[in-house]
PDB file of N, CA and C in Angstrom:
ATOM      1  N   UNK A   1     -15.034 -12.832   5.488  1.00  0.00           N
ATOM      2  CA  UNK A   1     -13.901 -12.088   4.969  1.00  0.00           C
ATOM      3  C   UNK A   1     -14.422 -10.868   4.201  1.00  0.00           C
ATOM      4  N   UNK A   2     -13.902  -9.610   4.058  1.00  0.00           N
ATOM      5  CA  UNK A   2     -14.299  -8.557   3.773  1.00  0.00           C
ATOM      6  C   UNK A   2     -13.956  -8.725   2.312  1.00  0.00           C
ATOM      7  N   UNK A   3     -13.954  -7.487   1.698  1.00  0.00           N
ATOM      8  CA  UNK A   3     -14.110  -7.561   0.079  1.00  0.00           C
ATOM      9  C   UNK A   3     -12.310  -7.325  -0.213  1.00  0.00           C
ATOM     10  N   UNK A   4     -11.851  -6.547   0.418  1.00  0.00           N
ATOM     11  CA  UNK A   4     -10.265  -5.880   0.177  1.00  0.00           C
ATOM     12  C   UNK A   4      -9.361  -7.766   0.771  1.00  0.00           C
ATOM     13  N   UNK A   5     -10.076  -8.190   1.817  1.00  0.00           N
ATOM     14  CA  UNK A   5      -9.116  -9.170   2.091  1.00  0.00           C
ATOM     15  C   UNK A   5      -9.272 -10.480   1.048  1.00  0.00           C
ATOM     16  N   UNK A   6     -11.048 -10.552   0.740  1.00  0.00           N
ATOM     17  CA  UNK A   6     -11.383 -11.357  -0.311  1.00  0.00           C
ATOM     18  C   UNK A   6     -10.025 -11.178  -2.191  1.00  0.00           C
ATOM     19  N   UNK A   7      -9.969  -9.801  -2.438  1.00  0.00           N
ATOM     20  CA  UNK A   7      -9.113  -9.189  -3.409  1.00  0.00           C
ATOM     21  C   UNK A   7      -8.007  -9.824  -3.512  1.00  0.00           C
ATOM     22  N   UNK A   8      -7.274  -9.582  -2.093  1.00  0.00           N
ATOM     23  CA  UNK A   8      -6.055  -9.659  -1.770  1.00  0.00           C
ATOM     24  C   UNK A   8      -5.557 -11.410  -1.524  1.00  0.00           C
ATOM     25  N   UNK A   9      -6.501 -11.774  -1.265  1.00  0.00           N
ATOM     26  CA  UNK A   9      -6.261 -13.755  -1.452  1.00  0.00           C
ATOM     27  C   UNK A   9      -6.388 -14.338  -2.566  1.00  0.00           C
ATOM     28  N   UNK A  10      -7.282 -13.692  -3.575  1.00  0.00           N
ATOM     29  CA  UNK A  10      -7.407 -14.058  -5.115  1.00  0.00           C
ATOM     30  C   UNK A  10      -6.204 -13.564  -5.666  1.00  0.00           C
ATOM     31  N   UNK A  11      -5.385 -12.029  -5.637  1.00  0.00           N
ATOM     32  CA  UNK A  11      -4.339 -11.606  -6.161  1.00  0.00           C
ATOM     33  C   UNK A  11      -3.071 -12.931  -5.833  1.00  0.00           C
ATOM     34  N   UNK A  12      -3.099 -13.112  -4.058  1.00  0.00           N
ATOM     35  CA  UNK A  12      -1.706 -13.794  -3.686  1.00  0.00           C
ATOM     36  C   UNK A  12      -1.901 -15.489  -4.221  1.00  0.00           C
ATOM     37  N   UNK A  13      -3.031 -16.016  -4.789  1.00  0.00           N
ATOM     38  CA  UNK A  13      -3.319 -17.287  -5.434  1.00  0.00           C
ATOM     39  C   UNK A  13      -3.349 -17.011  -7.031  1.00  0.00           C
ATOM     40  N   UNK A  14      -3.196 -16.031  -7.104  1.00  0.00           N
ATOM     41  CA  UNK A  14      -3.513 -16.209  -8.786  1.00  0.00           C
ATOM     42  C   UNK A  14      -2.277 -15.495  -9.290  1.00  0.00           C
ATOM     43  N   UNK A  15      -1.276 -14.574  -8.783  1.00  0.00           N
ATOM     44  CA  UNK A  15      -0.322 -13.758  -9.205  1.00  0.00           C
ATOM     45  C   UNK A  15       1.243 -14.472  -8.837  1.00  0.00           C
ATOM     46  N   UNK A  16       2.206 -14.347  -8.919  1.00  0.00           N
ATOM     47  CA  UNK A  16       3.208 -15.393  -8.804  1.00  0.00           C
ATOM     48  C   UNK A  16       4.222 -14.167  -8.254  1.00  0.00           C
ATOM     49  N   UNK A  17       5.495 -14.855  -7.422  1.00  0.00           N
ATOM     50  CA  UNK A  17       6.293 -14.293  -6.534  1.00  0.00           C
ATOM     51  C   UNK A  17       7.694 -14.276  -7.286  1.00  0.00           C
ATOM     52  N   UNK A  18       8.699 -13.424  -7.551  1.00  0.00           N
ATOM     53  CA  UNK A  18      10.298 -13.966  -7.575  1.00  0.00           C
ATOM     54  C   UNK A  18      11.228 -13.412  -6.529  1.00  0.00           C
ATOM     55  N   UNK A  19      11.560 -14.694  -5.632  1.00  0.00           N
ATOM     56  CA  UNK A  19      12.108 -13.837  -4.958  1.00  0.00           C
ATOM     57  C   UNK A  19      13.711 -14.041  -4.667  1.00  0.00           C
ATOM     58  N   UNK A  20      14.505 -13.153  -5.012  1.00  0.00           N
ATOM     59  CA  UNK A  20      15.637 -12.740  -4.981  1.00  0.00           C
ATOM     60  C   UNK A  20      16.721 -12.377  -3.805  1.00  0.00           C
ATOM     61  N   UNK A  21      17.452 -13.039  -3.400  1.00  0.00           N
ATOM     62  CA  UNK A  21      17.902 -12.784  -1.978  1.00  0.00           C
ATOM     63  C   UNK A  21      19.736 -12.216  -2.571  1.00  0.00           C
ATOM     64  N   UNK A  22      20.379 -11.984  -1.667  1.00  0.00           N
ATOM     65  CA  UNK A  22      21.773 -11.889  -1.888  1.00  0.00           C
ATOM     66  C   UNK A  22      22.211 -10.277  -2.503  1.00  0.00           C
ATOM     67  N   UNK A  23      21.414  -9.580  -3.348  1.00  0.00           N
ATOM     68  CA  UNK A  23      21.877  -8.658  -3.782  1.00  0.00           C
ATOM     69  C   UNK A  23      22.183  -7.490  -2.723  1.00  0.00           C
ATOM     70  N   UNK A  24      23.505  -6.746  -2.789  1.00  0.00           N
ATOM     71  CA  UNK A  24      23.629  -5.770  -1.903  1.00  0.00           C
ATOM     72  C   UNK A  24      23.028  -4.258  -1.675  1.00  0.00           C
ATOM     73  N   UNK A  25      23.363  -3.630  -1.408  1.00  0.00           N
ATOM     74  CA  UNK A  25      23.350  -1.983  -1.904  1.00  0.00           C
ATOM     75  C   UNK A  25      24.172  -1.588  -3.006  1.00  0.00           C
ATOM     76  N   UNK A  26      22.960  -0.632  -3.701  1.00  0.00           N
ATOM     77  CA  UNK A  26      24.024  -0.468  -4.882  1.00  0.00           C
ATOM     78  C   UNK A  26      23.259  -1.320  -6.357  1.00  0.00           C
ATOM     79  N   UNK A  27      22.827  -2.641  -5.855  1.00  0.00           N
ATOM     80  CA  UNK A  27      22.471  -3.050  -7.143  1.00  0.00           C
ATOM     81  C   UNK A  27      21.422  -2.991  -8.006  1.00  0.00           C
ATOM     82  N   UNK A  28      21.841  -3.117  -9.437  1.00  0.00           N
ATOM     83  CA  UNK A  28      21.011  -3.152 -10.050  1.00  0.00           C
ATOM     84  C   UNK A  28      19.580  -4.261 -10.500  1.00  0.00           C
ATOM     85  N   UNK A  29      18.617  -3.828 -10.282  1.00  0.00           N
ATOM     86  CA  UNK A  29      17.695  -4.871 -10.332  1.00  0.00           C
ATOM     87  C   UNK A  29      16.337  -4.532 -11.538  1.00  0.00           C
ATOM     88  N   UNK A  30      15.913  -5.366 -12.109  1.00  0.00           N
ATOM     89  CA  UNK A  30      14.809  -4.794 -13.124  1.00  0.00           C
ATOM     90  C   UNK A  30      13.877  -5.596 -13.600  1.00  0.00           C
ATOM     91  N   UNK A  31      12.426  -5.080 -13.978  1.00  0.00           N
ATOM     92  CA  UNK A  31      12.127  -6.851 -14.625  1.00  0.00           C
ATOM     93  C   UNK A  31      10.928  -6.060 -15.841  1.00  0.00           C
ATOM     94  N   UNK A  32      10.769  -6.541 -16.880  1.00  0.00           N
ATOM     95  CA  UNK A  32       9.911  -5.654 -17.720  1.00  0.00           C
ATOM     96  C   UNK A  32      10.265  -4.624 -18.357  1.00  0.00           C
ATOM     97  N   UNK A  33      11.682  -3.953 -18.115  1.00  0.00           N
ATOM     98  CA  UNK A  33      11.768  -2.887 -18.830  1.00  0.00           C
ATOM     99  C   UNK A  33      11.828  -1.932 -17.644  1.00  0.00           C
ATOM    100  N   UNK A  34      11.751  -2.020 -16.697  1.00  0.00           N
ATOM    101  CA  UNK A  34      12.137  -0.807 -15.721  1.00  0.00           C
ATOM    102  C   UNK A  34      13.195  -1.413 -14.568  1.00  0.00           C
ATOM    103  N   UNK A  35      14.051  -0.652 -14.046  1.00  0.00           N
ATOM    104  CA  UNK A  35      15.615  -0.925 -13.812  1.00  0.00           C
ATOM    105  C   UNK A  35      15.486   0.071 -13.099  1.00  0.00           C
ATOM    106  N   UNK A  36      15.922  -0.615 -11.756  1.00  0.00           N
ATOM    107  CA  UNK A  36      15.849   0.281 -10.347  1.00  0.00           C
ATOM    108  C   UNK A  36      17.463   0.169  -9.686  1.00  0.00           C
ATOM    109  N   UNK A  37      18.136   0.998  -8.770  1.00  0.00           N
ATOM    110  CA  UNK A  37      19.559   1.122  -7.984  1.00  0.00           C
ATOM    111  C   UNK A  37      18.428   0.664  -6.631  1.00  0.00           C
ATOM    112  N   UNK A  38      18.931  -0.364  -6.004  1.00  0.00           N
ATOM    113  CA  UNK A  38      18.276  -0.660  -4.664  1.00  0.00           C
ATOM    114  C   UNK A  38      19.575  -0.638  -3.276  1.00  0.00           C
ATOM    115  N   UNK A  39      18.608  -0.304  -2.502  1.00  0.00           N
ATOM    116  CA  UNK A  39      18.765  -0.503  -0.911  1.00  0.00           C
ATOM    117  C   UNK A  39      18.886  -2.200  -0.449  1.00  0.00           C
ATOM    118  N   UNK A  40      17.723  -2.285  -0.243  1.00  0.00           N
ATOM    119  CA  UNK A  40      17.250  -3.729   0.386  1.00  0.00           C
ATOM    120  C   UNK A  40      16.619  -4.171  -1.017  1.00  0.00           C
ATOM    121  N   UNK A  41      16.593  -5.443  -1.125  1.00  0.00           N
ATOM    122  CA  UNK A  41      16.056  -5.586  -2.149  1.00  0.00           C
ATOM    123  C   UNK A  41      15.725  -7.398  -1.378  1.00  0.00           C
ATOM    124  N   UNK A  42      14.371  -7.861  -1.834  1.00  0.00           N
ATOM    125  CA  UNK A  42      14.050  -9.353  -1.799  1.00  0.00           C
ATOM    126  C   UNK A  42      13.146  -9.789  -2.699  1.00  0.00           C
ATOM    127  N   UNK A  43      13.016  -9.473  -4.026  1.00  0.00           N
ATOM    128  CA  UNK A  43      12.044  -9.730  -4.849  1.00  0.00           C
ATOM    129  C   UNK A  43      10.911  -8.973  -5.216  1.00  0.00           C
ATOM    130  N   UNK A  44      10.512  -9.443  -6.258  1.00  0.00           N
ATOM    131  CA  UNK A  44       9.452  -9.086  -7.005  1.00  0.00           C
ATOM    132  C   UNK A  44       8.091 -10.174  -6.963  1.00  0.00           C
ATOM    133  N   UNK A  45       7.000  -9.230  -6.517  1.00  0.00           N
ATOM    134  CA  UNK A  45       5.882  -9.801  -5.781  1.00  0.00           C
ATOM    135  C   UNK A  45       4.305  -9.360  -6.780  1.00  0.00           C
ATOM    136  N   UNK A  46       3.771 -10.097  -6.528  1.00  0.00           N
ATOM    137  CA  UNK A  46       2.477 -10.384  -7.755  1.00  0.00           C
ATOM    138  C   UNK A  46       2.320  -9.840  -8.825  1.00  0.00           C
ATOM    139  N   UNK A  47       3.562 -10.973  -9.697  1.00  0.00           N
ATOM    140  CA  UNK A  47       3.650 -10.709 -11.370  1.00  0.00           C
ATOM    141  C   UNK A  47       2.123 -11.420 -11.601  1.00  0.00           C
ATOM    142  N   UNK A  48       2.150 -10.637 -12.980  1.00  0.00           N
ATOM    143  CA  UNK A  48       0.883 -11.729 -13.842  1.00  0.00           C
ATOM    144  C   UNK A  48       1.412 -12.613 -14.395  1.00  0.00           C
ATOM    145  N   UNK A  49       0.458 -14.025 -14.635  1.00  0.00           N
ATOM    146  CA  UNK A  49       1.133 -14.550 -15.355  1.00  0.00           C
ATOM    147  C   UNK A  49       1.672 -14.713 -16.755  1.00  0.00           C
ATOM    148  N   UNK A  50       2.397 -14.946 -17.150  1.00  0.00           N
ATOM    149  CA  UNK A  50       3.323 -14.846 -18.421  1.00  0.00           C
ATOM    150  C   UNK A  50       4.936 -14.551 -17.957  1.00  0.00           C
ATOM    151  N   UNK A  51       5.345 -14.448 -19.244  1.00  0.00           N
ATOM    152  CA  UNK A  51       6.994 -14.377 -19.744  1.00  0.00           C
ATOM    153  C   UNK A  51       7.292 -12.685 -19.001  1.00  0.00           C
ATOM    154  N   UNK A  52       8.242 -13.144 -18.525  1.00  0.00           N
ATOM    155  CA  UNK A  52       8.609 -11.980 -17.756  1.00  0.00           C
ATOM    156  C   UNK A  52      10.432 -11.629 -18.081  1.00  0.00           C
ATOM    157  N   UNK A  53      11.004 -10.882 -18.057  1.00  0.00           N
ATOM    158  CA  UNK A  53      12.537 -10.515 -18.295  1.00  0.00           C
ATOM    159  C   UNK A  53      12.933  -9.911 -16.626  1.00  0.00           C
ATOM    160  N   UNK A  54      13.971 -10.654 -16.492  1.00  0.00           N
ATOM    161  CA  UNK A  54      14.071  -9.537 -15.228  1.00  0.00           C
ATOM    162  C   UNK A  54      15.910  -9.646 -15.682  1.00  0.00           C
ATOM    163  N   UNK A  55      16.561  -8.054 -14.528  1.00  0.00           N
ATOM    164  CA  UNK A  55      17.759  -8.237 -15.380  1.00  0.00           C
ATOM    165  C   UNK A  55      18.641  -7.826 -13.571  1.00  0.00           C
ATOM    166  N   UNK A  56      19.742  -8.042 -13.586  1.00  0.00           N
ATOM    167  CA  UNK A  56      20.257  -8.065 -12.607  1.00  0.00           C
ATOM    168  C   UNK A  56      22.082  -8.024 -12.420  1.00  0.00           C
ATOM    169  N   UNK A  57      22.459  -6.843 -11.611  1.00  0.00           N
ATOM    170  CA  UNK A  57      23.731  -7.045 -11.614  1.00  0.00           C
ATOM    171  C   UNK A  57      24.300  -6.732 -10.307  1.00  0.00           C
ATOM    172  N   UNK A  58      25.415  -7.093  -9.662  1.00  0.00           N
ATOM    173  CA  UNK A  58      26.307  -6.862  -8.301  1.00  0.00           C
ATOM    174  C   UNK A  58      26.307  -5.504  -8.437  1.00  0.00           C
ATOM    175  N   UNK A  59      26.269  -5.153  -6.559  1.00  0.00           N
ATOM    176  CA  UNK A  59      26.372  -3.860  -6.580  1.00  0.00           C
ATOM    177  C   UNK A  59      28.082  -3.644  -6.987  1.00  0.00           C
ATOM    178  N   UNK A  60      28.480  -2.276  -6.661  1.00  0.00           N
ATOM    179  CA  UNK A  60      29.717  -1.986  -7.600  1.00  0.00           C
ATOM    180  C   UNK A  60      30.705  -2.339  -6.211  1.00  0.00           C
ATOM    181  N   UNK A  61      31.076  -2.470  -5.313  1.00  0.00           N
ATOM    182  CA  UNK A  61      31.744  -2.822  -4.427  1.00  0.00           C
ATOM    183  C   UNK A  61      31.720  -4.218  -4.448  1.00  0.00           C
ATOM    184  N   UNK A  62      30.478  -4.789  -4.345  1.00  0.00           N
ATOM    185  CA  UNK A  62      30.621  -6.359  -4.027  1.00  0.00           C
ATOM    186  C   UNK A  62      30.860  -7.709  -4.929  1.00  0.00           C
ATOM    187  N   UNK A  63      31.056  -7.434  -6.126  1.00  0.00           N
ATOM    188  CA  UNK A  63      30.969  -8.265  -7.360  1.00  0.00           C
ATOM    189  C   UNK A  63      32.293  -8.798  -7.498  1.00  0.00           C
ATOM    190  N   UNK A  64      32.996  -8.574  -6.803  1.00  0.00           N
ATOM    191  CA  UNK A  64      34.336  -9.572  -6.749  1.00  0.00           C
ATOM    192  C   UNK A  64      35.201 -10.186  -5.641  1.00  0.00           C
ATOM    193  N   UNK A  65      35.937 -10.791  -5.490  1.00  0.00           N
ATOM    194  CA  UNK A  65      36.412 -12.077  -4.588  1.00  0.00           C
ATOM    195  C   UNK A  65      37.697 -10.543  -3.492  1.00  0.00           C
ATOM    196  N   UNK A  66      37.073 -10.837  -2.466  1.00  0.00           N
ATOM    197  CA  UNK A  66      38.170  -9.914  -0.828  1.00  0.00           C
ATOM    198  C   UNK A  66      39.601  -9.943  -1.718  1.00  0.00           C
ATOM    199  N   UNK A  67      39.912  -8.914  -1.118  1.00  0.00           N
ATOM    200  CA  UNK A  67      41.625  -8.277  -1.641  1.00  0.00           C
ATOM    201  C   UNK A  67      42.131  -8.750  -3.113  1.00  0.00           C
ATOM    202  N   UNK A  68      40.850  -8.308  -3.694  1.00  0.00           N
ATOM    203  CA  UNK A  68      40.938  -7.974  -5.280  1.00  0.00           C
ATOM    204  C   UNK A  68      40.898  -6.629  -5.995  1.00  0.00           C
ATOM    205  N   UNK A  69      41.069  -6.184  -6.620  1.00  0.00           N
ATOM    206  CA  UNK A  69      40.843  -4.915  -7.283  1.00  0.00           C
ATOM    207  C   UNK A  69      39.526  -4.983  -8.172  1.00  0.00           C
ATOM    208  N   UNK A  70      38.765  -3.913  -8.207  1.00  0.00           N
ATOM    209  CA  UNK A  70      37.565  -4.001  -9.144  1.00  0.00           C
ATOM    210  C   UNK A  70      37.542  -3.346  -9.921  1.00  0.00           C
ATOM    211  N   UNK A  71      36.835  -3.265 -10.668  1.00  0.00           N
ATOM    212  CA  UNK A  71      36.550  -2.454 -11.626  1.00  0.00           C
ATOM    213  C   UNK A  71      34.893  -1.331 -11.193  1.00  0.00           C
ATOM    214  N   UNK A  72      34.391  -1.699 -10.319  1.00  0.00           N
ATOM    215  CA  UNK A  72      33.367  -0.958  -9.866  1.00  0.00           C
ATOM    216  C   UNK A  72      31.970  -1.338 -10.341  1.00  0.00           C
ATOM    217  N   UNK A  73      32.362  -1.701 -11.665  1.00  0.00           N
ATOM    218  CA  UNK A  73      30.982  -2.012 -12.209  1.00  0.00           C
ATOM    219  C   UNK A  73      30.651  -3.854 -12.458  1.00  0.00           C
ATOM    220  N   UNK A  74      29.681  -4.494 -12.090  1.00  0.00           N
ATOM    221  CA  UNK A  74      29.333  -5.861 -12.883  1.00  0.00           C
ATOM    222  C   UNK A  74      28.530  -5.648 -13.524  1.00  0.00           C
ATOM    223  N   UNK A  75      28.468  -7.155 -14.123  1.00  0.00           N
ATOM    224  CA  UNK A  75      27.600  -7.543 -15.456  1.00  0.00           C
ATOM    225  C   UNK A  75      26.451  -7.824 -15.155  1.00  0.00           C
ATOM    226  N   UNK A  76      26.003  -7.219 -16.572  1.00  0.00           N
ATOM    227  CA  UNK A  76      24.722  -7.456 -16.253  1.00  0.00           C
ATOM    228  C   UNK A  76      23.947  -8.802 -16.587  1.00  0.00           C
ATOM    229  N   UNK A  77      22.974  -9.652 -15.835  1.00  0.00           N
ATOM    230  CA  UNK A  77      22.767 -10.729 -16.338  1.00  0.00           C
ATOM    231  C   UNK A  77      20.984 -10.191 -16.366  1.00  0.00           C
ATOM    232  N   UNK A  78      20.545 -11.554 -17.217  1.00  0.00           N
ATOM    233  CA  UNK A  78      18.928 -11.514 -17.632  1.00  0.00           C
ATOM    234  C   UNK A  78      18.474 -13.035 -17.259  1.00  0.00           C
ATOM    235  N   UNK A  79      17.384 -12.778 -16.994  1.00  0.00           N
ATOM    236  CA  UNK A  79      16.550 -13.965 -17.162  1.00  0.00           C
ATOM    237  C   UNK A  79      15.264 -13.678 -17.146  1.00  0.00           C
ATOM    238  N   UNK A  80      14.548 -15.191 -18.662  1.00  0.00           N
ATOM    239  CA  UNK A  80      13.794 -14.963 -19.462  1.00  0.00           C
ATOM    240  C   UNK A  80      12.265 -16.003 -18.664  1.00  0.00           C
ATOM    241  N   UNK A  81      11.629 -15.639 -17.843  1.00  0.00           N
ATOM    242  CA  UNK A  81      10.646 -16.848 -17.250  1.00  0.00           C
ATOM    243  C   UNK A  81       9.417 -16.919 -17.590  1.00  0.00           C
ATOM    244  N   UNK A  82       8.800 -17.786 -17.808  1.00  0.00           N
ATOM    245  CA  UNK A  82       7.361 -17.654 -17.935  1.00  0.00           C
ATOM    246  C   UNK A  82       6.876 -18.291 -16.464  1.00  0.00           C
ATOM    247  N   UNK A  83       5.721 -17.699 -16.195  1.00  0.00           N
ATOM    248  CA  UNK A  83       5.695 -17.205 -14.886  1.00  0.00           C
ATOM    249  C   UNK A  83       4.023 -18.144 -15.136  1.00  0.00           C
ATOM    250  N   UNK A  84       3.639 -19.229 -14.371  1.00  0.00           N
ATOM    251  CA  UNK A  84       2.219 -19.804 -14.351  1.00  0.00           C
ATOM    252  C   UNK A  84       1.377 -19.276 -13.442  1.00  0.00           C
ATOM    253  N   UNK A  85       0.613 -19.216 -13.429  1.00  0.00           N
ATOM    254  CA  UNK A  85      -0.789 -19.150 -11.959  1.00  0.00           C
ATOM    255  C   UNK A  85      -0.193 -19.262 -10.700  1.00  0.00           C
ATOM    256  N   UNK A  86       0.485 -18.084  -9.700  1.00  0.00           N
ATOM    257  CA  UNK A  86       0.503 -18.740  -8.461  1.00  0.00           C
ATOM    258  C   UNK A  86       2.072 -19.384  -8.191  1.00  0.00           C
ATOM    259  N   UNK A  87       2.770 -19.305  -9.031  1.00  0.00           N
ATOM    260  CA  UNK A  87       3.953 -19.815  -9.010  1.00  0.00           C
ATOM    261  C   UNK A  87       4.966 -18.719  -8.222  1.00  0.00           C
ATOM    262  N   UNK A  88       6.036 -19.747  -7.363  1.00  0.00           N
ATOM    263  CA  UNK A  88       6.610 -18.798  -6.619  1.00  0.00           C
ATOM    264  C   UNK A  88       8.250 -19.364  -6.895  1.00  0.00           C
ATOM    265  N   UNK A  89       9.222 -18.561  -6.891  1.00  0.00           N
ATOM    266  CA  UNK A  89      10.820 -19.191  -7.569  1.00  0.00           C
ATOM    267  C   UNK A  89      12.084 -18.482  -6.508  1.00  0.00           C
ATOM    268  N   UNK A  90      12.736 -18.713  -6.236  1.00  0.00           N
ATOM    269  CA  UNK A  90      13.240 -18.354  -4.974  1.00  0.00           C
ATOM    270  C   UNK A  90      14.581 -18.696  -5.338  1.00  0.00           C
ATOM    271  N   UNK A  91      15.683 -17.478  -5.960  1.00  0.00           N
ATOM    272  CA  UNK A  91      16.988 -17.423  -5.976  1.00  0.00           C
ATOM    273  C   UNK A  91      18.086 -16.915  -4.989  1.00  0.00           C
ATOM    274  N   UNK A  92      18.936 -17.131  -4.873  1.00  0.00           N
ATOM    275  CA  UNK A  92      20.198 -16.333  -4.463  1.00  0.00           C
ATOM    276  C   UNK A  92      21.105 -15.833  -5.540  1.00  0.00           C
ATOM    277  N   UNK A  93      21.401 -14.725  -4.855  1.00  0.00           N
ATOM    278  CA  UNK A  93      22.571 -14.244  -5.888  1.00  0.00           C
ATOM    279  C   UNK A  93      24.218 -14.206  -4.918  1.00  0.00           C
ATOM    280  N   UNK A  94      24.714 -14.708  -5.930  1.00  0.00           N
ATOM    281  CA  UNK A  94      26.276 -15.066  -5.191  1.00  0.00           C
ATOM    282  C   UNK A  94      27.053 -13.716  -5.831  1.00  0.00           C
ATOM    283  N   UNK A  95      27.722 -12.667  -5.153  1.00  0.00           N
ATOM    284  CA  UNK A  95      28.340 -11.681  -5.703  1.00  0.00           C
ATOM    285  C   UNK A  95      29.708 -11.836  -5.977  1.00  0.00           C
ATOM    286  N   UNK A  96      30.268 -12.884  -5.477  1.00  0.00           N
ATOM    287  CA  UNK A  96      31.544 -13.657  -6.084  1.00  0.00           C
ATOM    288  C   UNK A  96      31.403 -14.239  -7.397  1.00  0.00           C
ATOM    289  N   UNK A  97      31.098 -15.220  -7.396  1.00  0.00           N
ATOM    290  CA  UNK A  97      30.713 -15.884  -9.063  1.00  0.00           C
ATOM    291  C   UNK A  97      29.627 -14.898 -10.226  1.00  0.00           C
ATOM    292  N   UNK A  98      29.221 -14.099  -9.324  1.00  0.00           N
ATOM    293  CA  UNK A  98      28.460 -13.234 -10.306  1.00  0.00           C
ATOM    294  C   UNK A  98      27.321 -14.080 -11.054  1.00  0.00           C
ATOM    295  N   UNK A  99      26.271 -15.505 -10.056  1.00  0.00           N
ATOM    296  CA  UNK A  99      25.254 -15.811 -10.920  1.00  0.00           C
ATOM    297  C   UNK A  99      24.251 -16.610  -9.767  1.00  0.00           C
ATOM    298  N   UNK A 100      23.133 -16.969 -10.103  1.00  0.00           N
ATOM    299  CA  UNK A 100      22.076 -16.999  -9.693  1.00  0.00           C
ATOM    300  C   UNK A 100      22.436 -18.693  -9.006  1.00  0.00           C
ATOM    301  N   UNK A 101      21.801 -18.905  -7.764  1.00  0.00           N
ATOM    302  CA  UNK A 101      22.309 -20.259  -7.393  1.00  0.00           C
ATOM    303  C   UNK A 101      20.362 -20.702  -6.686  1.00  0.00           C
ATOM    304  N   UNK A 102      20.146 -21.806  -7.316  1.00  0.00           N
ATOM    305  CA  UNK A 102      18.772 -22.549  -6.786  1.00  0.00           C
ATOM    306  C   UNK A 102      18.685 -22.475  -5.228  1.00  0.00           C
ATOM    307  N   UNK A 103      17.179 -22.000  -4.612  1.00  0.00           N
ATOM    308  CA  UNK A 103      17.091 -22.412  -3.057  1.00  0.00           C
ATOM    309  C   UNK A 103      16.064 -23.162  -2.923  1.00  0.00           C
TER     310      UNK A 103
END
């Protein structure tokens, strides 16, 4: 194994995954203090380990239940993780209920 692929197997064993499914266009996504408007979005890929913040909200169209009226904007939610060696966490986001559901 070369030195870049050697790197790159120590990073994906030692760095930890979150990965986030469900969010649309439009939403807001962030983790650390920086807060991005996304396209496609499926997570956040080789955190270090430790306590991490990530923050998250429905895009502005999709955050409420068919032939409802919106308000355009959702809420914003957070979550606070500490993140071990190698650890990988795998959510959905439901844009109806507006919250994070286990996969």
């Amino acid at each position: 194994m070369s030195d870049p692929q050697k790197s790159a197997q120590k990073a994906f064993n030692e760095l930890s995954f979150f990965i986030l499914t469900g969010l649309g266009k439009g939403a807001d996504v962030g983790v650390d203090g920086k807060l991005w408007q996304v396209n496609q979005f499926s997570g956040f890929k080789l955190l270090p380990p430790g306590l991490h913040l990530f923050v998250y909200s429905a895009s502005p169209s999709s955050h409420s239940a068919p032939d409802t009226i919106s308000s355009g904007i959702g809420v914003r939610h957070g979550l606070l993780k500490f993140f071990g060696k190698g650890e990988t966490i795998v959510e959905s986001w439901d844009n109806v209920e507006e919250e994070l559901e286990d996969l």
